[in-house]
Each structure stands twice: as C-alpha cells, then as structure tokens.
C-alpha atoms as a PDB file:
ATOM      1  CA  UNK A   1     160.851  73.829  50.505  1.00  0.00           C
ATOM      2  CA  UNK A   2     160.574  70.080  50.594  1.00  0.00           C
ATOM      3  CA  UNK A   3     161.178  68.123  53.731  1.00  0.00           C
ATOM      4  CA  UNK A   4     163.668  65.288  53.234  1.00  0.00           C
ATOM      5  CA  UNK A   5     163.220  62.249  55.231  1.00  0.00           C
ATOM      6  CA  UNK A   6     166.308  61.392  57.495  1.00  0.00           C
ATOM      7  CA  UNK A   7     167.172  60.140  60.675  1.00  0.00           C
ATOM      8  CA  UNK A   8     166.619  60.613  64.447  1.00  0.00           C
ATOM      9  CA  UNK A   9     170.011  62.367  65.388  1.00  0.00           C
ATOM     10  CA  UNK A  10     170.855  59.302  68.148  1.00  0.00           C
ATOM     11  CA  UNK A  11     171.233  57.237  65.370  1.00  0.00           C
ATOM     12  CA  UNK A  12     174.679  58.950  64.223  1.00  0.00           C
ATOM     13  CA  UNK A  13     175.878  58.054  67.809  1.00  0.00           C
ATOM     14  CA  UNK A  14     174.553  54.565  66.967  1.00  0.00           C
ATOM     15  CA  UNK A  15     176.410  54.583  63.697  1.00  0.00           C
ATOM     16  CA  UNK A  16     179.789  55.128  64.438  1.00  0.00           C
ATOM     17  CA  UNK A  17     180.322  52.190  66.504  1.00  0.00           C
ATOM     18  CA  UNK A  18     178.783  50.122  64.228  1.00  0.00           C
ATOM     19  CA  UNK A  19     180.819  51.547  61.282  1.00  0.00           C
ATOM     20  CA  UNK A  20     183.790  51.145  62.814  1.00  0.00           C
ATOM     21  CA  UNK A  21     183.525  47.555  63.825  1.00  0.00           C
ATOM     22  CA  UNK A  22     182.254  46.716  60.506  1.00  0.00           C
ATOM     23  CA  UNK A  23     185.643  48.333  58.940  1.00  0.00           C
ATOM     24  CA  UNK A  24     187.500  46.320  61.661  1.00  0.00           C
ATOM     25  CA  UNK A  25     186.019  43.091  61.014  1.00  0.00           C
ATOM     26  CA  UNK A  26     186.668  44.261  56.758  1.00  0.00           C
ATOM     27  CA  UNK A  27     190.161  44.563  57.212  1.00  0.00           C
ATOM     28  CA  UNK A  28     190.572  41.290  59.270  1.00  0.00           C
ATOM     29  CA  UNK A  29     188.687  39.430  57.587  1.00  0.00           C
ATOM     30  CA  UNK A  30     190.691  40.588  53.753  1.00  0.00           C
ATOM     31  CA  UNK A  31     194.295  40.767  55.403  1.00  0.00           C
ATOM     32  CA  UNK A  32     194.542  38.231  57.891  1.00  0.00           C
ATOM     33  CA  UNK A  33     191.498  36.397  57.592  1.00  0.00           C
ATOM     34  CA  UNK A  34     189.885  36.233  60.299  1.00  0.00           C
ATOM     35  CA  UNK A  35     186.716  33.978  60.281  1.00  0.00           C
ATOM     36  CA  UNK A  36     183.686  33.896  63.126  1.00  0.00           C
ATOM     37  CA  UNK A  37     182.894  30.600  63.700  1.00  0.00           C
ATOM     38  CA  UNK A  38     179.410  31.517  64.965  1.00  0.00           C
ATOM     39  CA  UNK A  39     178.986  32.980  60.966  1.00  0.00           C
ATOM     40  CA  UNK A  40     179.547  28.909  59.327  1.00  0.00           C
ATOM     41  CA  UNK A  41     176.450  28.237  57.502  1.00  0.00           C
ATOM     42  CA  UNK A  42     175.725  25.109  55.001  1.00  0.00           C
ATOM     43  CA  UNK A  43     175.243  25.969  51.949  1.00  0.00           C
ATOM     44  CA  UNK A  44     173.961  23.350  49.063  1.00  0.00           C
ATOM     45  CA  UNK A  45     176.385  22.907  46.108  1.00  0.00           C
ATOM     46  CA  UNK A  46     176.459  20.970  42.956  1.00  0.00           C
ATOM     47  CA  UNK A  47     179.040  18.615  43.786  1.00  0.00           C
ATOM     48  CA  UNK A  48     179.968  15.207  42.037  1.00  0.00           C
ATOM     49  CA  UNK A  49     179.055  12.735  44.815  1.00  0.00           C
ATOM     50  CA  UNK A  50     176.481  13.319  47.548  1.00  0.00           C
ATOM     51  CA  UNK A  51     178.515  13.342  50.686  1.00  0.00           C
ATOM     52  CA  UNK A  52     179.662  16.685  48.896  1.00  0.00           C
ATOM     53  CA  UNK A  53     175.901  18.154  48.742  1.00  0.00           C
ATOM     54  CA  UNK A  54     176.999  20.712  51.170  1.00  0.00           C
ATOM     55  CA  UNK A  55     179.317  22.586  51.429  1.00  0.00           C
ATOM     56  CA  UNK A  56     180.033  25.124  54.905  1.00  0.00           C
ATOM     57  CA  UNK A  57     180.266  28.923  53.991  1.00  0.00           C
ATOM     58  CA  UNK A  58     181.432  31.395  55.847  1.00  0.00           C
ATOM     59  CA  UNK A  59     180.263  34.325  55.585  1.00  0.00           C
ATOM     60  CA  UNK A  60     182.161  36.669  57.724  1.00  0.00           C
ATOM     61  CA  UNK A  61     183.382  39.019  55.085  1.00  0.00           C
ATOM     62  CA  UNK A  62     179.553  39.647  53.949  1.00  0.00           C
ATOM     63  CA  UNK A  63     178.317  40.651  57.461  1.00  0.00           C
ATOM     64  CA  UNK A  64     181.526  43.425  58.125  1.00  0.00           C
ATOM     65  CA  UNK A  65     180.397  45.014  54.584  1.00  0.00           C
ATOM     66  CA  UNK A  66     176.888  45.160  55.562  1.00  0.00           C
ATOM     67  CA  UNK A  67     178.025  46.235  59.345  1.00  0.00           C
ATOM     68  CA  UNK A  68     180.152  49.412  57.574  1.00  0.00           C
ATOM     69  CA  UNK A  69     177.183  50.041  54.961  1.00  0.00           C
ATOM     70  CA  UNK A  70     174.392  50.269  57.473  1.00  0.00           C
ATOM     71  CA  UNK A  71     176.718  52.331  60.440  1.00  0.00           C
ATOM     72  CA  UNK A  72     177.444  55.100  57.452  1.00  0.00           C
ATOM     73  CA  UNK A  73     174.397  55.291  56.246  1.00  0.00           C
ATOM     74  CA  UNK A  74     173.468  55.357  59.909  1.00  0.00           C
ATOM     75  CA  UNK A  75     175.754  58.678  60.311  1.00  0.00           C
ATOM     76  CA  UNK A  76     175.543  60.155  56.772  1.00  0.00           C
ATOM     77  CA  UNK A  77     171.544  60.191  57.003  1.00  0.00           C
ATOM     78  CA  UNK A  78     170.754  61.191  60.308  1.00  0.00           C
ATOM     79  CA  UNK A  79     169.680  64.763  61.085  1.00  0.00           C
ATOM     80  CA  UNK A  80     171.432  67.375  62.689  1.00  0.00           C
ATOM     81  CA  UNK A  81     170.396  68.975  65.822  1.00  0.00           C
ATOM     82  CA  UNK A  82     169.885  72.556  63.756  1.00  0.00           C
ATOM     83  CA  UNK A  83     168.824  71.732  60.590  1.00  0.00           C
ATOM     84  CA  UNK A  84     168.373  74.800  58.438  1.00  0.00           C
ATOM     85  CA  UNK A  85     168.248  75.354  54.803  1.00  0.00           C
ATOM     86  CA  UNK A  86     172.083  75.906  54.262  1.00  0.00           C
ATOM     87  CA  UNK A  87     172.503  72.588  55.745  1.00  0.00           C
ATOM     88  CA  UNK A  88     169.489  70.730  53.611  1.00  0.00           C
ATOM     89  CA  UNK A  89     171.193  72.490  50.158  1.00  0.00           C
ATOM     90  CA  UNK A  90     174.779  71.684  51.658  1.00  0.00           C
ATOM     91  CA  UNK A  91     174.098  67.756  52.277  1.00  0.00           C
ATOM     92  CA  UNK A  92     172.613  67.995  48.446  1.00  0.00           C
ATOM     93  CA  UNK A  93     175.535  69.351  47.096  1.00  0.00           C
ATOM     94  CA  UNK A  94     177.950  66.632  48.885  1.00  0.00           C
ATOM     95  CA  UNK A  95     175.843  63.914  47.861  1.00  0.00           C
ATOM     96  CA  UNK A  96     176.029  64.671  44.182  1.00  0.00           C
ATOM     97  CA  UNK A  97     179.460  65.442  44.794  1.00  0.00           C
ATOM     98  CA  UNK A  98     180.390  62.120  46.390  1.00  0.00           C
ATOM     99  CA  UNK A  99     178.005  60.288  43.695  1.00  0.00           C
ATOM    100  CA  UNK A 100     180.349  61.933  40.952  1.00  0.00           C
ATOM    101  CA  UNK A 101     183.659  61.048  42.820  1.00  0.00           C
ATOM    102  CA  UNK A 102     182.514  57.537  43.148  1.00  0.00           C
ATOM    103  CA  UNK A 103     181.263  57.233  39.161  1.00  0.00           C
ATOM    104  CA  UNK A 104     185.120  58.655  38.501  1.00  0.00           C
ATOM    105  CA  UNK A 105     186.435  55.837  40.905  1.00  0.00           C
ATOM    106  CA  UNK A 106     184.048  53.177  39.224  1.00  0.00           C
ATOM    107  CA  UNK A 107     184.958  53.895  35.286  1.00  0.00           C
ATOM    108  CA  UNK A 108     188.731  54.179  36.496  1.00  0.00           C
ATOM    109  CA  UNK A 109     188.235  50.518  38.117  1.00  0.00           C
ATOM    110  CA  UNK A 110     186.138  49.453  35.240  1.00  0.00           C
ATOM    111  CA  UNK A 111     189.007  50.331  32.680  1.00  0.00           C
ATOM    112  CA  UNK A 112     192.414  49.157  34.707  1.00  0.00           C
ATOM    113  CA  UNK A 113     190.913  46.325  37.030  1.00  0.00           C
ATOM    114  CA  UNK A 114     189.381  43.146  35.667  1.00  0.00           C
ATOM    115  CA  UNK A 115     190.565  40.530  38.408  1.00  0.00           C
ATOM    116  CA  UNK A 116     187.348  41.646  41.450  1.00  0.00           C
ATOM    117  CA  UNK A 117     184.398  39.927  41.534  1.00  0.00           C
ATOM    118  CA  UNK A 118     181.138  41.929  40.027  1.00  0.00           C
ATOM    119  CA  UNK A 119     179.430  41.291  43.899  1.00  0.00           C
ATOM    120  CA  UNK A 120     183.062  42.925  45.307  1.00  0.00           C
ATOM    121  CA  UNK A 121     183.515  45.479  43.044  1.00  0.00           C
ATOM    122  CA  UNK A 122     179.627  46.860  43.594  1.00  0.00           C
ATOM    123  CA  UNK A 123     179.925  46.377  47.312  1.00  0.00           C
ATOM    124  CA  UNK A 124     183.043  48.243  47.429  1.00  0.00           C
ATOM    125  CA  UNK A 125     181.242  51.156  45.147  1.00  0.00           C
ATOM    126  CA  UNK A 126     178.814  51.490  47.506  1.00  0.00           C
ATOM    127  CA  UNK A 127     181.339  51.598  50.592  1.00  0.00           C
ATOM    128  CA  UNK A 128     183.536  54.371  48.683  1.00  0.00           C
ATOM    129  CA  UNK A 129     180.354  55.966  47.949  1.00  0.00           C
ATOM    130  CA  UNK A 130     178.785  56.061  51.633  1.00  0.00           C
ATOM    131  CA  UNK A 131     182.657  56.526  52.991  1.00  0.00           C
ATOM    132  CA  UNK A 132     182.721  59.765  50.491  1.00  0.00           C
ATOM    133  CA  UNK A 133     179.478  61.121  51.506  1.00  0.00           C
ATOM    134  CA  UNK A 134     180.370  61.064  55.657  1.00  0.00           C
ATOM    135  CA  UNK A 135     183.646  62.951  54.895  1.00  0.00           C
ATOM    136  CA  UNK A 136     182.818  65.699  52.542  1.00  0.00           C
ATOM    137  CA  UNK A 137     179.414  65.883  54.387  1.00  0.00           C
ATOM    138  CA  UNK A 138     180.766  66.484  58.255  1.00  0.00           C
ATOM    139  CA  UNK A 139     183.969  68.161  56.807  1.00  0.00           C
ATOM    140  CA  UNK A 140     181.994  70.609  54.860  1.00  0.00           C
ATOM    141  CA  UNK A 141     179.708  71.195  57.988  1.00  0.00           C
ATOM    142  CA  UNK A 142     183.125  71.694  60.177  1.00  0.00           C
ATOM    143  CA  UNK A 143     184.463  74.071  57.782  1.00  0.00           C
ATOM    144  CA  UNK A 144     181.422  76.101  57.339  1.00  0.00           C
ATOM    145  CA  UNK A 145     180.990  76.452  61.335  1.00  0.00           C
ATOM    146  CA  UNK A 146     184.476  77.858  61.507  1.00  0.00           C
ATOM    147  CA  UNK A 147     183.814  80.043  59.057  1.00  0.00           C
ATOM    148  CA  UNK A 148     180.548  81.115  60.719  1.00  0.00           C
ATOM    149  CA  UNK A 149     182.678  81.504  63.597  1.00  0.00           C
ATOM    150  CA  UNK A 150     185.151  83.694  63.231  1.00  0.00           C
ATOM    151  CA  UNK A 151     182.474  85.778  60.597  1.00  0.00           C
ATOM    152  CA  UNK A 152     180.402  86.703  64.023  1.00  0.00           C
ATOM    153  CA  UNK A 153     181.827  90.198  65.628  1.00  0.00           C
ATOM    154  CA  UNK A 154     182.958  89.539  69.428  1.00  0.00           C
END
C-alpha cells in the first residue's frame, strides 16, 4: 500500500488555534467589520487625477480566510498517532465524501446566488470544503473508536 504524505501530528495542535482565530477574525471582519490597522497597505489604482494614484487597502478579511484555510488544513492533514490502514482508507473515503458535498453546495450556489464575488465564492468553496473534511474526518474517527470500544470483550 502507498504511503500518503501528511503531517507531523503537533501540527493539529498547531492548527486549531490558528483555525479558530482565523474564523474569529472572518466573522468580525463580515459582521461588524472589524479592520487591523497594522493590515493598511497602498495599493496603486487607476484614478482620474494623480493625488488619487493610491489608494489604502485593507486587507483584513484576506488574511482571516487564509488564517482558517491553513489551521484546517493544518488539522485535516496531519497524521494520527496510530495510523493504520482503516484509518488511511477511512480519511479517503471522507475526502471524496466532503469533495462531493462541497460540488453539491457549489452547483446549488452557482444556480440561486449571483450577487458574491468569483474570488468570495471560490474562497468560501474551499473553506466549506476544508470545514467538511475536519468534521466528517474526526467524527468518523470518534464514531469508529466507540464502536471499537464497546466491540472489545471486558
């Protein structure tokens, strides 16, 4: 069987902090909007006069998605301490799962919502995606050590 390439385990311990701030800072930044001043860059614009060359940007909103996106793939991707087959063909099984959960979610968005940004909408995909994979994934594993559990005579 194949070896797939994943992470140390620390780095699920790593990820869940930094998923969880990043889906903090999301839903400040979208519902109240909350802005870093630290995250104000220049940006150069076509503008009609040249004292509005540049314009400040800021891009607070970007950094929380990336935050989330990089803290679940952080803890979806990172190995287990016992890493057997049932748990190499299990975390197979939720990813294509989760990748056909998120198509459904993307062709549903596609047809009934036409007001989000392309860079949005994608980013969002991606999110639901990553989100999808960390639930089923861990839940799966949960429900199959129970199982294992109570399966083992005392």
């Amino acid at each position: 069987m194949q070896k797939i390439l994943l992470l140390p385990p620390f780095f699920k311990y790593i990820g869940i902090p930094v998923a969880l701030s990043g889906m903090t800072l999301s839903v400040l930044n979208i519902f109240y909007e909350f802005q870093l001043s630290w995250l104000n860059f220049r940006k150069a614009e076509a503008a009609g006069s040249i004292g509005q060359l540049f314009e400040t940007t800021n891009y607070t909103g970007s950094a929380a998605y990336l935050l989330a996106m990089v803290g679940l793939v952080m803890v979806g991707f990172s190995r287990l301490h016992t890493e057997d087959e049932r748990t190499v063909q299990l975390r197979l099984s939720t990813l294509s799962l989760s990748v056909y959960i998120s198509l459904g979610i993307f062709v549903l968005l596609t047809l009934f919502v036409f007001s989000l940004s392309y860079i949005l909408y994608a980013t969002m995909l991606w999110f639901c995606f990553l989100l999808l994979f960390c639930i089923l994934f861990y839940g799966r594993m949960w429900l199959m050590q129970s199982i294992r559990m109570y399966e083992e005579p005392s």
